[in-house]
C-alpha atoms as a PDB file:
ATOM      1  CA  UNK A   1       8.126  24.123 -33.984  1.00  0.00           C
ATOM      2  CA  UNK A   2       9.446  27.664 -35.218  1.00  0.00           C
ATOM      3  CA  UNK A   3       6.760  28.559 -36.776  1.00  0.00           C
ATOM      4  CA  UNK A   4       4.445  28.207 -33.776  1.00  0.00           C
ATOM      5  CA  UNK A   5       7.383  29.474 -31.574  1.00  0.00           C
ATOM      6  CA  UNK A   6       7.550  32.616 -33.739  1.00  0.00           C
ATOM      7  CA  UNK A   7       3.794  33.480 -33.844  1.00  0.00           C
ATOM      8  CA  UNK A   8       3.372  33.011 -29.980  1.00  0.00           C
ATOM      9  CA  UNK A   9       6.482  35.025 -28.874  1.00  0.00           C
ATOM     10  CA  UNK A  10       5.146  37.683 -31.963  1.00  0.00           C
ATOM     11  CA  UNK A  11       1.728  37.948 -30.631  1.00  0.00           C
ATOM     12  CA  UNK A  12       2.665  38.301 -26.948  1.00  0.00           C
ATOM     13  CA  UNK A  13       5.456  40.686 -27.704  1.00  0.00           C
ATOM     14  CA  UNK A  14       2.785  42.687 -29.504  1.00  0.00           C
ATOM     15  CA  UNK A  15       0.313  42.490 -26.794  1.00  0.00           C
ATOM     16  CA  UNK A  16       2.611  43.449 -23.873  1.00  0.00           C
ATOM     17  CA  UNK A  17       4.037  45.768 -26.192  1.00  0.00           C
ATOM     18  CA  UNK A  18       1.013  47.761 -26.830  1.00  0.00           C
ATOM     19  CA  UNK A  19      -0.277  47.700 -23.577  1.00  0.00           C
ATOM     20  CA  UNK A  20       3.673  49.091 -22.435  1.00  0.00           C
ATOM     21  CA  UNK A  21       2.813  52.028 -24.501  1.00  0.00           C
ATOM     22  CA  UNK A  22      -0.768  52.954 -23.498  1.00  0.00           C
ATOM     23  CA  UNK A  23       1.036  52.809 -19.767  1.00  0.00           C
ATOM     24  CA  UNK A  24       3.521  55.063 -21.050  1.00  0.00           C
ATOM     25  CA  UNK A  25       1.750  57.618 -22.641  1.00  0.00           C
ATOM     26  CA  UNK A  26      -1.216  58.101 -19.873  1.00  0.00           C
ATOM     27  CA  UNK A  27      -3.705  56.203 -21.844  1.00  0.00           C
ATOM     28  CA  UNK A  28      -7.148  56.146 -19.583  1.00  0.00           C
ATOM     29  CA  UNK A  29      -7.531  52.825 -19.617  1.00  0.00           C
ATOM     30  CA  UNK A  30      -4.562  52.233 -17.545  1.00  0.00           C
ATOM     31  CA  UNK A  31      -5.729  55.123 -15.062  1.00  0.00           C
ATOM     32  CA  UNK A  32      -9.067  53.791 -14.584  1.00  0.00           C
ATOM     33  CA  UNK A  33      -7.477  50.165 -14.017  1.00  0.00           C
ATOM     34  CA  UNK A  34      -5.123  51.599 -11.504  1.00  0.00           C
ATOM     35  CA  UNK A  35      -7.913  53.140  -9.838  1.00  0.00           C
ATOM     36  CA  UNK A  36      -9.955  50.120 -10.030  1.00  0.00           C
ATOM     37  CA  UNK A  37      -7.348  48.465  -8.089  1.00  0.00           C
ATOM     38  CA  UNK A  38      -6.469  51.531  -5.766  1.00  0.00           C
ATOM     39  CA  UNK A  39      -2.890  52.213  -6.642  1.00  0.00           C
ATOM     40  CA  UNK A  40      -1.322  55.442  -7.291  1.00  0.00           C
ATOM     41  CA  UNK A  41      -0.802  56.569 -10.420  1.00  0.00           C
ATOM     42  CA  UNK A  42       2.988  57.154 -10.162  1.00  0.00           C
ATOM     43  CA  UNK A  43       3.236  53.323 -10.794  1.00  0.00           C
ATOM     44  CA  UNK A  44       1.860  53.406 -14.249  1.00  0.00           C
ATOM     45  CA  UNK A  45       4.771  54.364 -16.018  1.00  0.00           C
ATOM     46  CA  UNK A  46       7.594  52.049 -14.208  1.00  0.00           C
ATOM     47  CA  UNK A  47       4.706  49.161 -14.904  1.00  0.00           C
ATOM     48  CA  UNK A  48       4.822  50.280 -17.997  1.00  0.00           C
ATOM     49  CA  UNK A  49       8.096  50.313 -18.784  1.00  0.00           C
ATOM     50  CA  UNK A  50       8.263  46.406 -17.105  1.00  0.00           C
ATOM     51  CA  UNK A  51       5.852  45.237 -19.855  1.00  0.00           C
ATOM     52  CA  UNK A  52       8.494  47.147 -22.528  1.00  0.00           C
ATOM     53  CA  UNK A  53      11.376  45.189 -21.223  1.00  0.00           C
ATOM     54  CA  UNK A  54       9.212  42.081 -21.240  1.00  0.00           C
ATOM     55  CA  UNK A  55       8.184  42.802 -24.901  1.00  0.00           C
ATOM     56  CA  UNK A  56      11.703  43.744 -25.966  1.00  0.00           C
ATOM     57  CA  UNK A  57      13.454  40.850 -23.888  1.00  0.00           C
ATOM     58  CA  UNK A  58      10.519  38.329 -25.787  1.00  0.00           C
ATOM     59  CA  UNK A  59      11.506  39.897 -29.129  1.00  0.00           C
ATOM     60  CA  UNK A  60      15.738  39.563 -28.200  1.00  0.00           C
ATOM     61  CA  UNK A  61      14.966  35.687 -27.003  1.00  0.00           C
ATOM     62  CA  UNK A  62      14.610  35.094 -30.794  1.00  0.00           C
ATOM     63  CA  UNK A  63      18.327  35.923 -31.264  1.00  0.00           C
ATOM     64  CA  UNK A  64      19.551  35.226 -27.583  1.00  0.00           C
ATOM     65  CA  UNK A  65      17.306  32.335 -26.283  1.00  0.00           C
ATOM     66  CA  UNK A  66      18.182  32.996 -22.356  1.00  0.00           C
ATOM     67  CA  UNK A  67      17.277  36.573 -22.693  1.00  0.00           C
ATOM     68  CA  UNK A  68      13.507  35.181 -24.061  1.00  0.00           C
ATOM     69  CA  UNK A  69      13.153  32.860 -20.965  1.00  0.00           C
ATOM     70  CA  UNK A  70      14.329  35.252 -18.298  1.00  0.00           C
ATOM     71  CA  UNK A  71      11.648  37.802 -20.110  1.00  0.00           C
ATOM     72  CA  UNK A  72       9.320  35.093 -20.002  1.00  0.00           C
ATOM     73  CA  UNK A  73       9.489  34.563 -16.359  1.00  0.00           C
ATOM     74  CA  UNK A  74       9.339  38.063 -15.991  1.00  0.00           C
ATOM     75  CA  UNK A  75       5.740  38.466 -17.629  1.00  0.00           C
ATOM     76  CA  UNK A  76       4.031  35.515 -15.778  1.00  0.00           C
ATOM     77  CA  UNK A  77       5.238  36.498 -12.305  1.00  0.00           C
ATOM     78  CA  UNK A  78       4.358  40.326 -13.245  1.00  0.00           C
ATOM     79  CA  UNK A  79       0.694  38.749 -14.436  1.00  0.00           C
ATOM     80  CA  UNK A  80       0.882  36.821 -11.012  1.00  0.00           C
ATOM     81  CA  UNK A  81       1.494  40.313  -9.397  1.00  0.00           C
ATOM     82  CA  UNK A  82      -1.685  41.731 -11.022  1.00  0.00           C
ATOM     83  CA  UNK A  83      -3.852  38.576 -10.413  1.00  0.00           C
ATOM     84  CA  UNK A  84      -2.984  39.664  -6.703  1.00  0.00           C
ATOM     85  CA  UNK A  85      -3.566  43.073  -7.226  1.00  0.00           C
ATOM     86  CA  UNK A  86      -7.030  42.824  -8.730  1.00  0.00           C
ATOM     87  CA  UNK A  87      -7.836  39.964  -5.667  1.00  0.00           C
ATOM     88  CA  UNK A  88      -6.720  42.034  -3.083  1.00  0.00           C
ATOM     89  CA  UNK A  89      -9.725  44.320  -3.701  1.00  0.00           C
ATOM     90  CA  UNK A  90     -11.653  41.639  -5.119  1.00  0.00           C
ATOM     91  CA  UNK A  91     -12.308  42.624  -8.121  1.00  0.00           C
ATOM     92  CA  UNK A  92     -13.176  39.361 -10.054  1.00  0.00           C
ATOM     93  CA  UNK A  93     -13.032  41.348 -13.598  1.00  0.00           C
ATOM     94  CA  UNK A  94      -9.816  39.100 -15.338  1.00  0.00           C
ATOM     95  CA  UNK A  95     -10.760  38.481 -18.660  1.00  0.00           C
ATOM     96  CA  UNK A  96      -7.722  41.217 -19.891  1.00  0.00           C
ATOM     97  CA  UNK A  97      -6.071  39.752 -17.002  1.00  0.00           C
ATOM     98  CA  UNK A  98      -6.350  35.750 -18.349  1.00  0.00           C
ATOM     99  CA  UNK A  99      -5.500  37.091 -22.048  1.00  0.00           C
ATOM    100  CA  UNK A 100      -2.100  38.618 -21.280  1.00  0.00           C
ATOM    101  CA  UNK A 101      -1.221  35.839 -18.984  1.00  0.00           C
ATOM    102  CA  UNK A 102      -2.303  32.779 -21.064  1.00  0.00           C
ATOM    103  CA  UNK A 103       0.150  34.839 -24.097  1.00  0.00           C
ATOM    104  CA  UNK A 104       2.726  35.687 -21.137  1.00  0.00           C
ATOM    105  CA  UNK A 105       2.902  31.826 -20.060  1.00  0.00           C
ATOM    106  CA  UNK A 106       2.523  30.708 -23.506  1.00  0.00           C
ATOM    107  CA  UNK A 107       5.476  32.605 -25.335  1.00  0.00           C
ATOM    108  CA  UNK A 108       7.820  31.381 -22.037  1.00  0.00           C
ATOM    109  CA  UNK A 109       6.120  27.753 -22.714  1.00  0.00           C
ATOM    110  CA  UNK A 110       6.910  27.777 -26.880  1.00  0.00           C
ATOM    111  CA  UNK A 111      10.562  29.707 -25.775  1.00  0.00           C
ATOM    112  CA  UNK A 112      11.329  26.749 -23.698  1.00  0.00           C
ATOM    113  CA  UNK A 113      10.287  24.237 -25.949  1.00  0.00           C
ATOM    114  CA  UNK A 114      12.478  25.329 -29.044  1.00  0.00           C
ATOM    115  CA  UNK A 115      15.248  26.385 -27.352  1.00  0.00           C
ATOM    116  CA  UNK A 116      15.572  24.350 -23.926  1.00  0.00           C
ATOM    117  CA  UNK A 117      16.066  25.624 -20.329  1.00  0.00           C
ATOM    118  CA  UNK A 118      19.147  27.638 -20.561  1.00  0.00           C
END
């Protein structure tokens, strides 16, 4: 179980990770999503900074198992918040969407699995 625990939580931490730091440096692809979606720019860089913690709390779960299930959470019901965001204007365009949720939900799944609920 490690192994496969390891590689998720890596690969989602790395995701979420990169995508933290294309928010927080003004990449366009964030800007066109946020005007895709019609919200204001100003909430790039705190979203950003929520998928940083997320990576960085995955990452910590290794050593401190709570801290990888409360980041867990913290991805799927931010990935819950954008599902709503890009269905409030119905915009049905959630392949990047499914791909950082299905890693979200899986590195919380594998976290749980090796180390237990709390």
């Amino acid at each position: 179980m490690l192994p496969a625990y390891l590689t998720v939580t890596f690969v989602a931490a790395a995701a979420n990770g990169s995508a933290a730091i294309a928010n927080l440096i003004g990449h366009d692809y964030p800007k066109s999503q946020a005007d895709r979606l019609r919200l204001s720019h100003s909430w790039i860089r705190p979203l950003g900074m929520l998928l940083a913690l997320g990576a960085l709390g995955l990452m910590a779960g290794i050593v401190v198992p709570v801290l990888g299930t409360v980041a867990g959470v913290g991805l799927v019901l931010y990935f819950l918040g954008a599902l709503f965001a890009h269905l409030r204007v119905r915009d049905r365009q959630l392949t990047a969407w499914a791909v950082y949720f299905c890693l979200s939900a899986a590195a919380l799944a594998v976290n749980v699995a090796h180390h237990g609920a709390w």
